[in-house]
Protein backbone atom coordinates (compact mmCIF):
# COMPACT_ATOMS: atom_id res chain seq x y z
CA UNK A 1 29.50 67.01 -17.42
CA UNK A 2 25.71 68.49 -17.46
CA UNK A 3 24.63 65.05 -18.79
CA UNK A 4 26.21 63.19 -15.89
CA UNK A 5 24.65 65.73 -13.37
CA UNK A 6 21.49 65.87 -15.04
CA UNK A 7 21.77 61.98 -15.14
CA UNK A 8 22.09 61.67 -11.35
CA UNK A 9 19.22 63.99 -10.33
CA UNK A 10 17.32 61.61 -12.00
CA UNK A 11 18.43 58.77 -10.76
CA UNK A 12 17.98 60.30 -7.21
CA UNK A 13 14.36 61.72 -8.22
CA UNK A 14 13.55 58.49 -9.70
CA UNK A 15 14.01 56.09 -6.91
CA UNK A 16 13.29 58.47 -4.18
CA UNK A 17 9.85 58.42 -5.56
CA UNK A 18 9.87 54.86 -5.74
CA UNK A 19 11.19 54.37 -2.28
CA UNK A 20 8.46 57.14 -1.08
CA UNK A 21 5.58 54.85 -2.18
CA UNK A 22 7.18 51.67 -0.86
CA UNK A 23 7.14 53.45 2.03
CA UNK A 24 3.69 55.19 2.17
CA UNK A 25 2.44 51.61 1.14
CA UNK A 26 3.83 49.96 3.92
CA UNK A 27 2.38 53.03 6.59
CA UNK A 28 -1.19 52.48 5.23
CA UNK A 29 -1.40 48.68 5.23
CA UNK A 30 0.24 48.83 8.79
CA UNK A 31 -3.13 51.24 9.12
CA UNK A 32 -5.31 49.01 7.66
CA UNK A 33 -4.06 45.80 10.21
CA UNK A 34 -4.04 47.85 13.06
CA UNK A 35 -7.59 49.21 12.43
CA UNK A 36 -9.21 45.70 10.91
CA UNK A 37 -8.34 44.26 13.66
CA UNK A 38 -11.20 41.42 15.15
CA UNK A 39 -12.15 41.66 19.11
CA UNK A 40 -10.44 38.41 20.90
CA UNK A 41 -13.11 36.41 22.96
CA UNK A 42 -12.04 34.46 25.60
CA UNK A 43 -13.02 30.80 25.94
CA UNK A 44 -13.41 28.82 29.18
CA UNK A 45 -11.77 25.45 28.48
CA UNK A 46 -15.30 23.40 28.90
CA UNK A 47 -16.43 25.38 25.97
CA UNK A 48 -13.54 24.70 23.74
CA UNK A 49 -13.80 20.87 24.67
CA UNK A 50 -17.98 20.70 24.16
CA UNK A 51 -17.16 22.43 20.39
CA UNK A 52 -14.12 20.13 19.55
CA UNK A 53 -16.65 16.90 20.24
CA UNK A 54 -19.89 18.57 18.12
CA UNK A 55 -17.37 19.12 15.36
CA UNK A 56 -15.63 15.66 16.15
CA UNK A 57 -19.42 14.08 15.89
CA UNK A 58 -20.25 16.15 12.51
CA UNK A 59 -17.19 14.47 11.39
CA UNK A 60 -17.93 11.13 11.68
CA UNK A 61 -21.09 10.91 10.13
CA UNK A 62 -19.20 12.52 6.81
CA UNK A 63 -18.83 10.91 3.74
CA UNK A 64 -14.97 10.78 3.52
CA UNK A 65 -15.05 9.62 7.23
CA UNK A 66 -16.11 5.64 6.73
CA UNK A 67 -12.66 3.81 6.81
CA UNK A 68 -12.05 2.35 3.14
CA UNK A 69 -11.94 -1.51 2.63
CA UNK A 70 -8.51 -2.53 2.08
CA UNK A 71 -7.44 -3.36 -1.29
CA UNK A 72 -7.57 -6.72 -2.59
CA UNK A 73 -6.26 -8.01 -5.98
CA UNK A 74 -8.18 -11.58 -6.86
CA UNK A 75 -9.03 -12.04 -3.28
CA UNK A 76 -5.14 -11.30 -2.05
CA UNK A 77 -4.09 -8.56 0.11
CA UNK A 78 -2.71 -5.63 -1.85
CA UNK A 79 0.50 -6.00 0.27
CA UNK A 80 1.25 -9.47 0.33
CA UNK A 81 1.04 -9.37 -3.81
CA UNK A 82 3.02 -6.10 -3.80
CA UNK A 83 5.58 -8.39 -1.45
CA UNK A 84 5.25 -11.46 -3.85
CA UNK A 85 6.39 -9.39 -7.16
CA UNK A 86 9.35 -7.89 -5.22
CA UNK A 87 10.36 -11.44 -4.11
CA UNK A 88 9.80 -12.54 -7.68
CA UNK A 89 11.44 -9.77 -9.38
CA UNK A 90 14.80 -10.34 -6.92
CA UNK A 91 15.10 -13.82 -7.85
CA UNK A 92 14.81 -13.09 -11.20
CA UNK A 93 17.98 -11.11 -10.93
CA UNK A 94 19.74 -13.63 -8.66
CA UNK A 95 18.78 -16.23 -11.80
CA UNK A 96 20.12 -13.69 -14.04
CA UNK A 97 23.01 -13.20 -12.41
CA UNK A 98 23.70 -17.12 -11.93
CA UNK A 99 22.81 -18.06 -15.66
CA UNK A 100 25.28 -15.60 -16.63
CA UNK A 101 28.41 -18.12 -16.49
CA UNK A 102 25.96 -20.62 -19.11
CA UNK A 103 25.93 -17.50 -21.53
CA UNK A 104 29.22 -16.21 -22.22
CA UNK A 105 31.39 -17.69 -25.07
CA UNK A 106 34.46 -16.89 -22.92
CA UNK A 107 35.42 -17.75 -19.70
CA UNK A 108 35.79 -14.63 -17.26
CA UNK A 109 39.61 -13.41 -17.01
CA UNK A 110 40.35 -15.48 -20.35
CA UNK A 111 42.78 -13.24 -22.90
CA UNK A 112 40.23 -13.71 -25.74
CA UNK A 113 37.38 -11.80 -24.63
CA UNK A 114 38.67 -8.77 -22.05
CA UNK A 115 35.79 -6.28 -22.66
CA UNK A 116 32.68 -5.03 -24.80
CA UNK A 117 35.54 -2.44 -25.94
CA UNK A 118 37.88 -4.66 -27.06
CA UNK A 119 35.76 -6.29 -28.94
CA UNK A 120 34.00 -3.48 -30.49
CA UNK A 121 37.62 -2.24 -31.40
CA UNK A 122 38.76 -5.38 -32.90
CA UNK A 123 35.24 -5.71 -34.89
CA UNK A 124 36.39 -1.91 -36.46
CA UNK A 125 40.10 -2.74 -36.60
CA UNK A 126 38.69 -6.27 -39.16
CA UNK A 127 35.49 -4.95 -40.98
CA UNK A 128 36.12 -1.37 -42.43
CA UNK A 129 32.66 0.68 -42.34
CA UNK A 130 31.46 1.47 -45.72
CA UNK A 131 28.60 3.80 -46.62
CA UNK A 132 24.79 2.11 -47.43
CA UNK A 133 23.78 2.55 -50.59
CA UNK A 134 27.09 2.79 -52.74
């Protein structure tokens, strides 16, 4: 019984100490904001607008400022090609899709081909699997 008392005076000590620093920490940067603090200036509006246009003319005489040429690819707008490939890439897959009738061995809905599955099972059921190399 004089471990579990001596057990919970720790614990108390322990994170009543901790909980004292959190708390002195937190008084002295409070301290710190409340002392660092800068003087406010106010600013007639005519000021504020005469900075905003010297820093607006600074501006566009930077190097990152200029307005980039838009990109070309052989001559073409970047856009219109980007266009072109999705058009060509879509009726690829609409050719795809209406070649598919020309490349099946069975008609669609025909009892001798149902599914990949069947057919995989039918392909275990015939040819037993037998180990390479024996």
């Amino acid at each position: 019984m004089e471990n579990l008392e001596w057990g919970l005076k720790m614990t108390v000590l322990g994170m009543g100490l901790v909980f004292s620093l959190l708390g002195l920490l937190w008084g002295l940067l409070t301290l710190v904001l409340v002392l660092d603090k800068e003087p406010s200036v106010p600013v007639s509006a005519k000021e504020a607008i005469a900075e905003a246009e010297r820093i607006a003319a600074v501006a566009d005489d930077a190097v990152g400022a200029q307005v980039p040429e838009p990109a070309t690819v052989n001559g073409m707008p970047a856009d219109l090609v980007a266009a072109i490939m999705v058009a060509t890439m879509k009726h690829k897959l609409t050719l795809r899709r209406q070649a598919a009738p020309f490349m099946r061995s069975y008609w669609p809905g025909s009892k001798m081909f149902a599914s990949r599955w069947v057919a995989t099972g039918r392909v275990r059921q015939n040819y037993s699997w037998q180990p390479r190399g024996k």
